[in-house]
Protein backbone atom coordinates (compact mmCIF):
# COMPACT_ATOMS: atom_id res chain seq x y z
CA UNK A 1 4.09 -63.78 1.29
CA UNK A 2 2.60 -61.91 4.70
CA UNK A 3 6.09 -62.48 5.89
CA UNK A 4 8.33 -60.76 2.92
CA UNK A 5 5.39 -57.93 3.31
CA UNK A 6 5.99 -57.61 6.97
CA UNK A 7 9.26 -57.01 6.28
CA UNK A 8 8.69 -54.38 3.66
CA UNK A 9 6.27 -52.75 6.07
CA UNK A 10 9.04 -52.44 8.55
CA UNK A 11 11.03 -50.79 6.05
CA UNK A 12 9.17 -48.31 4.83
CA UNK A 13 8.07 -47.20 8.47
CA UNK A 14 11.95 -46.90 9.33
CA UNK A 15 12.87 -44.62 6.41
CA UNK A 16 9.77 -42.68 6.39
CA UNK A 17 11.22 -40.18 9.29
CA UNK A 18 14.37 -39.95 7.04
CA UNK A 19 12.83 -38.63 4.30
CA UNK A 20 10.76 -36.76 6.33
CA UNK A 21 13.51 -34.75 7.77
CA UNK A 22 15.08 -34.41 4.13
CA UNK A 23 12.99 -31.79 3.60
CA UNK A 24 11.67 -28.60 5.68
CA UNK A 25 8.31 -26.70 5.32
CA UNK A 26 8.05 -24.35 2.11
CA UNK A 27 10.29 -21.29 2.69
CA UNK A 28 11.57 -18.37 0.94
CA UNK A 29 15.43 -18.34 1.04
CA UNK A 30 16.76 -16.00 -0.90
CA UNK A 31 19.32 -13.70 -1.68
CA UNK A 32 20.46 -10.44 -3.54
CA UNK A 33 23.02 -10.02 -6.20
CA UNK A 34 23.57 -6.73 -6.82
CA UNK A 35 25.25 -5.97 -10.27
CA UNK A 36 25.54 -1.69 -9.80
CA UNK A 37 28.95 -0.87 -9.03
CA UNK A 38 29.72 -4.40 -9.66
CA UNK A 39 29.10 -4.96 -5.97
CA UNK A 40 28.51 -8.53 -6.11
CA UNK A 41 28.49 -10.05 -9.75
CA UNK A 42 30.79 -9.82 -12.07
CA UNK A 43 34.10 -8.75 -10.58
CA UNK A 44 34.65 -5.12 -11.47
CA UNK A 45 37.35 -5.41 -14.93
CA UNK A 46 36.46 -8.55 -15.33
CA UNK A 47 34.83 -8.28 -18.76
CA UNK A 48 35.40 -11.95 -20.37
CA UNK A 49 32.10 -13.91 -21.09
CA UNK A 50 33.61 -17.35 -19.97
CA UNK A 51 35.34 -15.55 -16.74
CA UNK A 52 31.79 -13.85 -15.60
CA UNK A 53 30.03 -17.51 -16.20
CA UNK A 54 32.12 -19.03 -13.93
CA UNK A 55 31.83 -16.91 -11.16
CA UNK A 56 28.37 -16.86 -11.61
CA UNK A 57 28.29 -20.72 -11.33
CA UNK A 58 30.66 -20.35 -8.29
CA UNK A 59 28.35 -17.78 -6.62
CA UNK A 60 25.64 -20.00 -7.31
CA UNK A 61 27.06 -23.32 -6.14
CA UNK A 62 27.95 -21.23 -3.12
CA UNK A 63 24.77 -20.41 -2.27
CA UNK A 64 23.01 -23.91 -3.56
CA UNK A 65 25.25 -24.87 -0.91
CA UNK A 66 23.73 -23.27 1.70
CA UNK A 67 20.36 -23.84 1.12
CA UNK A 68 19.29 -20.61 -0.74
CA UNK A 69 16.58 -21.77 -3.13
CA UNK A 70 15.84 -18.50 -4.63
CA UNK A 71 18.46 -15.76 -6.45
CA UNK A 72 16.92 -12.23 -7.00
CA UNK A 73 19.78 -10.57 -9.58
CA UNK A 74 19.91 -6.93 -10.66
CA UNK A 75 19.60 -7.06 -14.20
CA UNK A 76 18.90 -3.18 -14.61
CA UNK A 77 20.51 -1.19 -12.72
CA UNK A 78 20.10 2.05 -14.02
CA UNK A 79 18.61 2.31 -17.33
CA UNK A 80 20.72 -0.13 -18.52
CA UNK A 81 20.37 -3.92 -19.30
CA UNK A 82 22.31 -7.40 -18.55
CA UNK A 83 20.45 -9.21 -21.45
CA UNK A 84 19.76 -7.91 -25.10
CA UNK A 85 16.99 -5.47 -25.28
CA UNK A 86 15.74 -3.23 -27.80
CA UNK A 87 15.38 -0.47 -25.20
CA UNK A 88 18.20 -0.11 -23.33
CA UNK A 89 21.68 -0.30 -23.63
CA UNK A 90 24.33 -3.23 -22.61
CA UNK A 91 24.84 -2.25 -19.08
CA UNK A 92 28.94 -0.72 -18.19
CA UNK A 93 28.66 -3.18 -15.37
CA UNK A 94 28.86 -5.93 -17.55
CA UNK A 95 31.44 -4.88 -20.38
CA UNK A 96 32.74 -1.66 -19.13
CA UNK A 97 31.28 0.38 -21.44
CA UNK A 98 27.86 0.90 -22.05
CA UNK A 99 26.59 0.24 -25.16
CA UNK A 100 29.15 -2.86 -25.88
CA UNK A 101 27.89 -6.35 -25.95
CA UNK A 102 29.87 -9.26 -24.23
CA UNK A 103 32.98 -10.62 -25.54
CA UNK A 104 32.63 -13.34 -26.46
CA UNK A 105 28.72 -12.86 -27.36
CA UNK A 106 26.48 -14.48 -24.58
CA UNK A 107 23.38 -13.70 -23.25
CA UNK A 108 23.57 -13.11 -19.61
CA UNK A 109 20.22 -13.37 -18.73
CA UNK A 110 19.63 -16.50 -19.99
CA UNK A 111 23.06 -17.73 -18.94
CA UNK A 112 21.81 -17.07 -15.16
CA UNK A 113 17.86 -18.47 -15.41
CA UNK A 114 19.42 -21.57 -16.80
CA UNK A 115 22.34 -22.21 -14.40
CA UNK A 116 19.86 -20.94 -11.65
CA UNK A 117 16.60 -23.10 -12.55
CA UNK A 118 19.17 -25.88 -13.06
CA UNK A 119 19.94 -26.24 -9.54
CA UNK A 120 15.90 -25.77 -8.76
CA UNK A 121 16.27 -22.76 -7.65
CA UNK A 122 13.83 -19.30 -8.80
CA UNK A 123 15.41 -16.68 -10.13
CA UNK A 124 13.84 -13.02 -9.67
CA UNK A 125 14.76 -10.24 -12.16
CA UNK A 126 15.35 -7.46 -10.09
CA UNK A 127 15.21 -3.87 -12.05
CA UNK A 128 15.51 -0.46 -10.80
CA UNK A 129 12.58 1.95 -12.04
CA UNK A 130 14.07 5.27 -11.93
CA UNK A 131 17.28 5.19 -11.51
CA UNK A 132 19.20 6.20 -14.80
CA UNK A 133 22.57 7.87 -14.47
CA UNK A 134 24.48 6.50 -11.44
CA UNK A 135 27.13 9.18 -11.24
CA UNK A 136 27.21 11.84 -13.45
CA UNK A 137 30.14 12.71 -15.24
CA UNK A 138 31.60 9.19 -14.32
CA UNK A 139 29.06 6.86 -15.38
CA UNK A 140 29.76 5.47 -19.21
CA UNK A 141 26.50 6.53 -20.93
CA UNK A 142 26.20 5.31 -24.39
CA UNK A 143 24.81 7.14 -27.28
CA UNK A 144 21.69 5.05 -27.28
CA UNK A 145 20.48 5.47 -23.93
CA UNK A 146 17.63 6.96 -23.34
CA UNK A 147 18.89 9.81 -21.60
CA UNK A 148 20.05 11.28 -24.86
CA UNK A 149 17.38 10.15 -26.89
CA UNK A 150 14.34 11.79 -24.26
CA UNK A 151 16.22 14.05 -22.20
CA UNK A 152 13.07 15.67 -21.13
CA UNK A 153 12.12 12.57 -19.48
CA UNK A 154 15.08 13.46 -16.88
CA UNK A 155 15.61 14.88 -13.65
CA UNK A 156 18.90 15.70 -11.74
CA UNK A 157 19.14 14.93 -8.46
CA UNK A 158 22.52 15.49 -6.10
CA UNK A 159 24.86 13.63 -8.33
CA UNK A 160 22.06 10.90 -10.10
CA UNK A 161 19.87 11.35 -13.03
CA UNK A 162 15.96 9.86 -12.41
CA UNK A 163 13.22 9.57 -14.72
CA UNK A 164 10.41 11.89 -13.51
CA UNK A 165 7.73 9.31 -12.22
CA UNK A 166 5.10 12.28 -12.96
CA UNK A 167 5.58 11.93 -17.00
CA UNK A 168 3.26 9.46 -18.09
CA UNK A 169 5.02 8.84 -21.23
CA UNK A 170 7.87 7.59 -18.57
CA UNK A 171 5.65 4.97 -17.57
CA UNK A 172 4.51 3.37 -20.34
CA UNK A 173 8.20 2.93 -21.69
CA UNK A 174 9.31 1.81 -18.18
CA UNK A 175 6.06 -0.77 -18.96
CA UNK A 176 7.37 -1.50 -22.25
CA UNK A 177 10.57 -2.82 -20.63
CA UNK A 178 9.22 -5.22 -18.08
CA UNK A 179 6.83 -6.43 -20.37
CA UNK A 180 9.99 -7.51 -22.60
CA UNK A 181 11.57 -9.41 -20.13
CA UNK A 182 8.92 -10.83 -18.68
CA UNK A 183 7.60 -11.99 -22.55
CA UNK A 184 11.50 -13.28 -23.75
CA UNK A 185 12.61 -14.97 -20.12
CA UNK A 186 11.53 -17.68 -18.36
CA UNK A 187 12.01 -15.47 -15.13
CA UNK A 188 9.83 -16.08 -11.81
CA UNK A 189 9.27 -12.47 -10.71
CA UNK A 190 10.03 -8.99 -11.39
CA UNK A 191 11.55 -7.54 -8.53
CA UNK A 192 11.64 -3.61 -7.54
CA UNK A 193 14.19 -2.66 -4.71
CA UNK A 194 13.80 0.71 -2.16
CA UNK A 195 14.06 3.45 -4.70
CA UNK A 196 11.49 4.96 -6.25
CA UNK A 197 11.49 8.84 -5.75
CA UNK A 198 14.52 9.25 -4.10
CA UNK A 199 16.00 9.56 -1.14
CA UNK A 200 16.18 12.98 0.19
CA UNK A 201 18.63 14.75 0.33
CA UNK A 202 18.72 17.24 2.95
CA UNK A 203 17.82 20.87 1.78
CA UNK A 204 17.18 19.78 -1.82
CA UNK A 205 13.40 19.28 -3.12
CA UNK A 206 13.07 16.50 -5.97
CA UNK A 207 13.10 18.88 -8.91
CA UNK A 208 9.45 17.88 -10.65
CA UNK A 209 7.58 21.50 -10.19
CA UNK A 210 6.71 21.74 -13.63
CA UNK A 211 5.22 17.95 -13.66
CA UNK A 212 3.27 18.68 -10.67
CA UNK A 213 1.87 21.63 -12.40
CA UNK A 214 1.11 20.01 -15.21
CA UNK A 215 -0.47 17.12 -13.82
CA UNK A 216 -1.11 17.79 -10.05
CA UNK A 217 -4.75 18.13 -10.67
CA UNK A 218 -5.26 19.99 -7.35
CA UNK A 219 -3.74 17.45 -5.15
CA UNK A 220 -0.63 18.32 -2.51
CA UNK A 221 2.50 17.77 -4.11
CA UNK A 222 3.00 14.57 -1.89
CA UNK A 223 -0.53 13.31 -2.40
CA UNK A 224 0.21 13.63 -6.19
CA UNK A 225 3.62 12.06 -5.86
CA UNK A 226 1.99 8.75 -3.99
CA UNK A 227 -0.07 8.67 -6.78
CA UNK A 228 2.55 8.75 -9.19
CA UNK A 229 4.12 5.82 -7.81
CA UNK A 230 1.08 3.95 -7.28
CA UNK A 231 -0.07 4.09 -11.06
CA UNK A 232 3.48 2.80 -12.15
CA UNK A 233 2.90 -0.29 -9.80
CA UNK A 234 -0.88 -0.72 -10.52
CA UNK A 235 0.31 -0.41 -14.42
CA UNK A 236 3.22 -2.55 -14.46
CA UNK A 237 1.18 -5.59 -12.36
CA UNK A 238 -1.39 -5.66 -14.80
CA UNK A 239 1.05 -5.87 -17.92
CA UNK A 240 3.01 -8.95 -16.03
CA UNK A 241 0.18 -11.07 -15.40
CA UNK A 242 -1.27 -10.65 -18.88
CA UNK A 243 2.01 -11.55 -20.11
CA UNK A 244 2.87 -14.52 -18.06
CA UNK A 245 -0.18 -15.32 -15.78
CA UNK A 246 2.70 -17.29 -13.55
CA UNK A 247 5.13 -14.58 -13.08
CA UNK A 248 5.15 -13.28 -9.27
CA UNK A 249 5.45 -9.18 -8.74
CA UNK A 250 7.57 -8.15 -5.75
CA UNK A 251 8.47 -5.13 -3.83
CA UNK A 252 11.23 -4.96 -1.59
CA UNK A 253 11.05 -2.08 0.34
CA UNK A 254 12.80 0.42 2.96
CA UNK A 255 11.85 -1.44 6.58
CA UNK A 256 9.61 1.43 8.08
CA UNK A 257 6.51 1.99 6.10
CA UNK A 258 5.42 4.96 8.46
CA UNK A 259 6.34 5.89 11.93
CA UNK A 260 3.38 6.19 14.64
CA UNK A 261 3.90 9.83 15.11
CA UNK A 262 2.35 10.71 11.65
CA UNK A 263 -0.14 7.83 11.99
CA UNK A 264 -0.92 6.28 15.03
CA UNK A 265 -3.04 3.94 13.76
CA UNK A 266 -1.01 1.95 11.28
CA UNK A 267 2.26 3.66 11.90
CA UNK A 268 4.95 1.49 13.31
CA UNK A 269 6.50 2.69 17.10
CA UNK A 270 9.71 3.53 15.04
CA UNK A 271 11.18 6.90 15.04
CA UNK A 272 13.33 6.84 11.83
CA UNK A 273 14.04 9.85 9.98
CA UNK A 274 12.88 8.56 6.41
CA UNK A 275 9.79 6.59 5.66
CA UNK A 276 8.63 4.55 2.54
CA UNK A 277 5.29 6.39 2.62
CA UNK A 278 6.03 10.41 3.64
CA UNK A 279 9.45 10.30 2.06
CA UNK A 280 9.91 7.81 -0.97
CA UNK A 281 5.82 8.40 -1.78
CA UNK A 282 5.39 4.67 -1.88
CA UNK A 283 2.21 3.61 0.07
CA UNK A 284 2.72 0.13 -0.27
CA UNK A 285 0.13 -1.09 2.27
CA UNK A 286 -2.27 0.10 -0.54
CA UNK A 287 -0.33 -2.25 -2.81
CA UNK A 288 -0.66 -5.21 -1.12
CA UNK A 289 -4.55 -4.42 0.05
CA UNK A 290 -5.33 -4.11 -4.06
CA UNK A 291 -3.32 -7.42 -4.80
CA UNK A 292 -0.80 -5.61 -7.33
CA UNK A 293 2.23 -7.20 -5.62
CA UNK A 294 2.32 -10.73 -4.85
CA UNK A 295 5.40 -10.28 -2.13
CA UNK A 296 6.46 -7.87 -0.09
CA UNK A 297 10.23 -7.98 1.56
CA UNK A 298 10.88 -5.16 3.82
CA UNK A 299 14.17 -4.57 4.54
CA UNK A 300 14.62 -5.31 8.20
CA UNK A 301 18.70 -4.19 8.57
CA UNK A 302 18.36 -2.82 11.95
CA UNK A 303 19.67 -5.54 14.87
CA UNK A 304 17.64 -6.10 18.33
CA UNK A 305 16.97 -3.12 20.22
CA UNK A 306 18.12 -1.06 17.97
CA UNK A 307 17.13 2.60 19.33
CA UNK A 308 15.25 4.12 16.15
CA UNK A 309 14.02 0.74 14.27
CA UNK A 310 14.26 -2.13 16.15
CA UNK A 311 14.42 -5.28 13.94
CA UNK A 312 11.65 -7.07 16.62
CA UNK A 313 9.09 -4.15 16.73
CA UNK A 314 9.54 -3.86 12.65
CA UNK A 315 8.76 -7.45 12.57
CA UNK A 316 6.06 -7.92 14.33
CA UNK A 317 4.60 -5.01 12.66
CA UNK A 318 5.10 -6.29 8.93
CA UNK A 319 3.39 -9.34 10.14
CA UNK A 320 0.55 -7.76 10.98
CA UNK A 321 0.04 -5.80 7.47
CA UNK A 322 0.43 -8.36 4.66
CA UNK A 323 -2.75 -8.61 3.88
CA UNK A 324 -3.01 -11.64 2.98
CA UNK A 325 0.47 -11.57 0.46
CA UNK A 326 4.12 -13.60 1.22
CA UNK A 327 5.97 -11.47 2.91
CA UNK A 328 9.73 -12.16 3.33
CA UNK A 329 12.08 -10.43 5.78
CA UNK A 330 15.27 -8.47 4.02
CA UNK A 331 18.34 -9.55 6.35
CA UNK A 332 21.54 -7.17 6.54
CA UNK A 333 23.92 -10.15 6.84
CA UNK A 334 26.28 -7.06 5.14
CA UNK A 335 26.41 -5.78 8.48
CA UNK A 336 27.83 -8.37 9.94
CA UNK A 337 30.95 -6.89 12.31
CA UNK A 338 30.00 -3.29 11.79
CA UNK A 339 29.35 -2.40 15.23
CA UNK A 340 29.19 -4.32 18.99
CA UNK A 341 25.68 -5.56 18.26
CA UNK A 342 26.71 -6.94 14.35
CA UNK A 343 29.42 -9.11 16.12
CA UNK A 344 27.52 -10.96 18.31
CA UNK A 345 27.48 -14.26 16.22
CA UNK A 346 24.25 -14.98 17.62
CA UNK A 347 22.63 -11.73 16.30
CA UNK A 348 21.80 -13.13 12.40
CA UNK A 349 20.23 -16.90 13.96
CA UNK A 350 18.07 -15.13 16.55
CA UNK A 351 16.76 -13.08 13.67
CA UNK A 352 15.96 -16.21 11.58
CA UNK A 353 14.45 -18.13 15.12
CA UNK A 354 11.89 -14.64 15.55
CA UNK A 355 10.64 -14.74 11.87
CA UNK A 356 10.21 -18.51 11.74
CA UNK A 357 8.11 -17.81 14.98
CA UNK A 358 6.42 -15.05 13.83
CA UNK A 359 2.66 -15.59 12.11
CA UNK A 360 2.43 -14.59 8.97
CA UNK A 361 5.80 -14.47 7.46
CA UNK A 362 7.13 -17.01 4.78
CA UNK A 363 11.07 -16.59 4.59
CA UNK A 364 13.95 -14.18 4.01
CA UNK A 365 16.40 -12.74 1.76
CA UNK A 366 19.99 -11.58 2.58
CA UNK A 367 21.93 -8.48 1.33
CA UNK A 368 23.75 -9.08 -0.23
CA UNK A 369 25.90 -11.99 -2.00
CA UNK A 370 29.74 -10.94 -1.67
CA UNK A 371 29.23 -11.01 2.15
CA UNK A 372 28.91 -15.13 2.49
CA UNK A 373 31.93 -15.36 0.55
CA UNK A 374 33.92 -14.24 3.31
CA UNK A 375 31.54 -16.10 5.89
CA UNK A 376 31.42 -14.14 8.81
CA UNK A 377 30.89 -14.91 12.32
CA UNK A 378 30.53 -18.31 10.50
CA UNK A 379 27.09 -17.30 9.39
CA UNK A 380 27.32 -19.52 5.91
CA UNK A 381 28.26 -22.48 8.05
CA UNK A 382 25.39 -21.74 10.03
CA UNK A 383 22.72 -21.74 7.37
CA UNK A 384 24.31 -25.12 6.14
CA UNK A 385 24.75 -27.46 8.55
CA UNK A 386 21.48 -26.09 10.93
CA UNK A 387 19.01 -23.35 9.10
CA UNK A 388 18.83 -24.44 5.97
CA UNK A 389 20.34 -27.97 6.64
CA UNK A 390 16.86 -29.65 4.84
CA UNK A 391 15.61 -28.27 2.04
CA UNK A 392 12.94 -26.56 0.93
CA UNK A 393 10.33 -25.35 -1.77
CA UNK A 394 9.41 -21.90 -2.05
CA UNK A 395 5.94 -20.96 -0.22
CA UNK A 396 3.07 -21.39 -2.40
CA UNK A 397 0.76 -18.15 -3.68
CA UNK A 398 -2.96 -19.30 -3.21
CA UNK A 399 -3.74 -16.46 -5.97
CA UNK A 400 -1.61 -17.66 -8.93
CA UNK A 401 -3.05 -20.17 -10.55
């Protein structure tokens, strides 16, 4: 008996490494699909149910491939909605024309958390707050949407429509919508992008004078639009976790929260021209100091060295403001042979090396999906067979119980 145990004990001890090295420490490894545009899912015309599930299994077994354990899709991307919703219409994206359900009737949504969760991988419904009319005059906008039923609700922008963040009545429908996804779908977060007010556009003021003089309450226009933003966050974390106590909250925004010339202190030594905090009024330091988000993923697109956001200085300094949340870095794999420093195949793996070195960060996401298709500089191949060649479990959240 001692003997055929002595013999099992071997065993064990020789296989333990194996399994060991099977899989890797918990990590975030994710990646976009953008639906606007049809930029990465489904193929722009292609309009068939069966058609747009298989390239969404192909996409996924793609990325499954490469060790990617988590999918963040775009499942509103402007007012509009990949699943069946009582508030918005079918998005154009999907069936090219608003308004018009899938032929034959599926429901997307569903389709995707099932394929996705059945390759144990988390799937992230990512929605865009504002953004409601993509191009005007071009955009199919059906009858429905609720740019014709609360046009009031709208402001025009260079060639966009966006809800006005100051309307309060905007944000408790924009609230009513999250909480319907997150109450109907078995999804693992709600994910918000970059945009909340918009980008400026040079010359041109964000039209919302007579909100701010309704509701500015004495504050400077930029203190009150911070606020604005701030609320819709604060709101919409509360409604998630009292619908599904489980359900993460994450923001993924523009890399430079605010250069060191406007605040030395916690400013960044980044000399960009547009900041998440004095241009997009989103102060999301505050966020993640009040717990409203669980995860932060700053979009980090800039290579090494690069002369007015360098990825390493961005890094370090998103480390060093989490306060205590995941944060994930957002890698431009997109810009992969765009200039001398994007062609240097070592430029994406040094980037993963610095972040898995760097305290206080938990994993990445790429922008976006269409780009590993086409695998360049061998990148894909790279995640596979050395990156992501174990795999692993998303990082645990502490606060989520």
């Amino acid at each position: 008996m001692k003997f055929f145990f002595s013999i099992f004990l071997s065993i064990i001890i020789c296989i333990m490494p194996v399994f060991s090295k099977a899989q890797a420490k918990p990590e975030f490894r994710g990646v976009w699909v953008a639906t606007v545009d049809n930029i990465d899912w489904p193929t722009k015309g292609n309009y068939d149910s069966e058609s747009q599930k298989a390239e969404f299994i192909k996409l996924l077994d793609m990325h499954k491939r490469n060790g990617i354990n988590a999918m963040i899709v775009q499942v509103r991307p402007v007012t509009d909605a990949f699943y069946p919703s009582q508030y918005e219409p079918w998005s154009e994206y999907l069936t090219g024309i608003q308004g018009k359900p899938p032929t034959p009737y599926y429901d997307p949504l569903q389709f995707m958390i099932t394929e996705t969760h059945k390759r144990g991988m988390e799937f992230h419904a990512w929605m865009n707050p504002y953004r409601a009319v993509f191009k005007i005059g071009k955009s199919s906008i059906a009858a429905t949407h609720i740019t014709r039923v609360h046009p009031e609700w709208f402001l025009t922008y260079g060639d966009k429509k966006y809800f006005d963040p100051g309307n309060k009545e905007v944000q408790e429908y924009l609230t009513n919508v999250v909480k319907d996804v997150v109450s109907r779908y078995a999804v693992d977060a709600i994910h918000f992008d970059d945009y909340f007010y918009p980008y400026k556009i040079p010359g041109k003021d964000f039209p919302d004078n007579k909100s701010y003089r309704l509701y500015g309450n004495g504050m400077s226009k930029d203190d009150w639009r911070r606020s604005n933003t701030d609320s819709i966050i604060s709101k919409l974390s509360t409604a998630i976790k009292k619908e599904n106590p489980k359900c993460q909250f994450g923001i993924s925004p523009f890399g430079v929260w605010r250069n060191s010339d406007k605040d030395p202190v916690n400013g960044s030594n980044t000399n960009g021209a547009q900041t998440n905090y004095d241009d997009l009024y989103a102060d999301i330091l505050l966020w993640l100091r009040k717990g409203w988000i669980d995860y932060v993923a700053p979009q980090l697109y800039w290579e090494f060295g690069h002369k007015v956001a360098p990825y390493e200085v961005l890094l370090n300094w998103w480390s060093k403001h989490t306060y205590g949340r995941n944060c994930y870095i957002g890698l431009g794999i997109y810009r992969a042979n765009s200039n001398a420093a994007w062609k240097d195949t070592t430029q994406l793996p040094r980037m993963i090396e610095a972040l898995r070195n760097t305290p206080n960060i938990q994993g990445m996401i790429f922008f976006s999906s269409k780009t590993f298709e086409k695998n360049p500089n061998g990148w894909g191949d790279t995640l596979r067979l050395k990156y992501f060649k174990d795999a692993a479990a998303t990082p645990a959240m502490n606060w989520i119980k």
